[in-house]
C-alpha atoms as a PDB file:
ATOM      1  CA  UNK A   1     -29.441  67.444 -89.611  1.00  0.00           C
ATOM      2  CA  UNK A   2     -28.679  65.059 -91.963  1.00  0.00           C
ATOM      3  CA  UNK A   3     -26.557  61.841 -91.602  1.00  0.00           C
ATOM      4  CA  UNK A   4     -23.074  61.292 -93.364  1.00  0.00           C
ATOM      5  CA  UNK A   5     -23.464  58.156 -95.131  1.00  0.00           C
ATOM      6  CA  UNK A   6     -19.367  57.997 -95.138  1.00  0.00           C
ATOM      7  CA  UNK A   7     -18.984  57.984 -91.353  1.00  0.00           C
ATOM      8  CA  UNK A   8     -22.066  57.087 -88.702  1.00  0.00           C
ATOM      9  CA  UNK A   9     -22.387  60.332 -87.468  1.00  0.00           C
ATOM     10  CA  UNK A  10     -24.583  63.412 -87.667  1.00  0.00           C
ATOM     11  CA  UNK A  11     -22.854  66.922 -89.006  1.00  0.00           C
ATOM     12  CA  UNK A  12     -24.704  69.924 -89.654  1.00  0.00           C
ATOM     13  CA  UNK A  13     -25.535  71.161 -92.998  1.00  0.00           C
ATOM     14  CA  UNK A  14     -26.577  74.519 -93.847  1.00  0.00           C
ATOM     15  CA  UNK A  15     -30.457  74.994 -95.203  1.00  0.00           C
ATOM     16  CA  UNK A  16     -30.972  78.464 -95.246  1.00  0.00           C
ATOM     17  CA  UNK A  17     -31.006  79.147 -98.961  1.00  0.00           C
ATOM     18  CA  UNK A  18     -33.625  76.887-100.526  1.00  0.00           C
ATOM     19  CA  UNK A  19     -32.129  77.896-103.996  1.00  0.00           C
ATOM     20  CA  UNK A  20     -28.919  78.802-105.375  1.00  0.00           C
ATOM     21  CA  UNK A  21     -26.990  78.444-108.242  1.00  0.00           C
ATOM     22  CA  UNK A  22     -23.419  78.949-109.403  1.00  0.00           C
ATOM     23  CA  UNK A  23     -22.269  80.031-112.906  1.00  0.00           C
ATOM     24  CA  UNK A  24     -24.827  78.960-114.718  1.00  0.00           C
ATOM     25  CA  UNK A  25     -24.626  79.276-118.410  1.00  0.00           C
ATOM     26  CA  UNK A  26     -26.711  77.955-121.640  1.00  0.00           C
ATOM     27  CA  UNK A  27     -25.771  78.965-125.548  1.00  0.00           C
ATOM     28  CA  UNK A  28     -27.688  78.274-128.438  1.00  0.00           C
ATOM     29  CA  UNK A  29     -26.733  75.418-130.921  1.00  0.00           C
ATOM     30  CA  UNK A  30     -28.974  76.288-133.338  1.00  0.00           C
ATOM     31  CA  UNK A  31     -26.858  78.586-136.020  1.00  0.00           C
ATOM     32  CA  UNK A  32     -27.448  81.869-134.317  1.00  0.00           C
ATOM     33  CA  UNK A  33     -24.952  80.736-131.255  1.00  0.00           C
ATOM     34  CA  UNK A  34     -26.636  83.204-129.051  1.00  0.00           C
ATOM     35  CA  UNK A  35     -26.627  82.964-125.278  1.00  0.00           C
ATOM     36  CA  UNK A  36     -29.394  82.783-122.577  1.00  0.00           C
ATOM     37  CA  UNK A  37     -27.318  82.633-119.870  1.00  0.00           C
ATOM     38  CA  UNK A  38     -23.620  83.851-119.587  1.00  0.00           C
ATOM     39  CA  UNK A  39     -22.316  82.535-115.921  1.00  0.00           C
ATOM     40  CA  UNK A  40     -26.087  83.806-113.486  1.00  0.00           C
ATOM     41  CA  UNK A  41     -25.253  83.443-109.577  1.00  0.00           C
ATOM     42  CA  UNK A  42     -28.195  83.918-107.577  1.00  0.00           C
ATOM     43  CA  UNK A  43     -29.560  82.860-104.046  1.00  0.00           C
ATOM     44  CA  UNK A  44     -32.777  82.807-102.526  1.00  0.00           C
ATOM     45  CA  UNK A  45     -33.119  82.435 -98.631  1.00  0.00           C
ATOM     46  CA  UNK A  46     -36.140  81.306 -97.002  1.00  0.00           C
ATOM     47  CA  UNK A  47     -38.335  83.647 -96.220  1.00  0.00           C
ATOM     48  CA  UNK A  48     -37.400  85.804 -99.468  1.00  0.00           C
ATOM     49  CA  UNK A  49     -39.141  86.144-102.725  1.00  0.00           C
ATOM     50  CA  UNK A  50     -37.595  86.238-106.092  1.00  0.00           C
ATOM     51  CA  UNK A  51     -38.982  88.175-109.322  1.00  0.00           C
ATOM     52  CA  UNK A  52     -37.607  87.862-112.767  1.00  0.00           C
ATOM     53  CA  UNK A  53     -38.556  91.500-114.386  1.00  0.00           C
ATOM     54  CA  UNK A  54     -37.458  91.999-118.185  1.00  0.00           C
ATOM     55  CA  UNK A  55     -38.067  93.521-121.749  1.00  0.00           C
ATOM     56  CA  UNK A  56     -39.520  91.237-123.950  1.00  0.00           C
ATOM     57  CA  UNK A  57     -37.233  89.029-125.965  1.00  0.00           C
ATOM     58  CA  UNK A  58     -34.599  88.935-123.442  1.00  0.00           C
ATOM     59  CA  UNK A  59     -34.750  84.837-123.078  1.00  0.00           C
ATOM     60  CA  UNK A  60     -35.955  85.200-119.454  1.00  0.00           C
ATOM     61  CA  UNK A  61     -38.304  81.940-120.173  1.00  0.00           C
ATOM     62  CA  UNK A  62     -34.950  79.952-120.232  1.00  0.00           C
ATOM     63  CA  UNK A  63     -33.385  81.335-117.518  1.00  0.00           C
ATOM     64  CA  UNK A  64     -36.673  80.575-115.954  1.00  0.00           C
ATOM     65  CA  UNK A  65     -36.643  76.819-117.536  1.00  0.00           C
ATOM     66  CA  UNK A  66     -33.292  75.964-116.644  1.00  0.00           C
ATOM     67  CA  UNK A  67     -33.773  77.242-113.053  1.00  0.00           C
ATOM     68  CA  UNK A  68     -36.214  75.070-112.381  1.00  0.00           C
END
C-alpha cells in the first residue's frame, strides 16, 4: 500500500509488473537518422524472466541502455 500524499488515506496500487514501458522510442541525431527504437511496449511480471535475443547489429545494446 502506499499513501496518497493528496488526501490522508491509503489506496491500493498495483505492483505486479516490476517493469513496463509504453511507446518507447529513440532515433539517431547523428546524420544517419536511424532508429533504435520505434514505439517498444513490454511488461515483465514478477516472477517472469525477460531475454533480449538478436542478430548482431540490430541496436539491442540501446534498447538494453535505455531500458534500464
Amino acid at each position: 500500500m502506499v499513501k496518497n500524499r493528496a488526501k490522508s488515506r491509503y489506496k491500493m496500487v498495483d505492483i505486479s509488473n516490476i517493469i513496463e514501458i509504453r511507446d518507447l522510442t529513440k532515433t539517431y541525431t547523428d546524420g544517419l537518422g536511424g532508429k533504435a527504437l520505434d514505439g517498444l511496449s513490454l511488461k515483465v511480471k514478477r516472477g517472469e524472466f525477460l531475454s533480449i535475443i538478436r542478430p548482431s547489429g540490430s541496436h539491442d545494446q540501446a534498447k538494453v541502455h535505455y531500458c534500464t
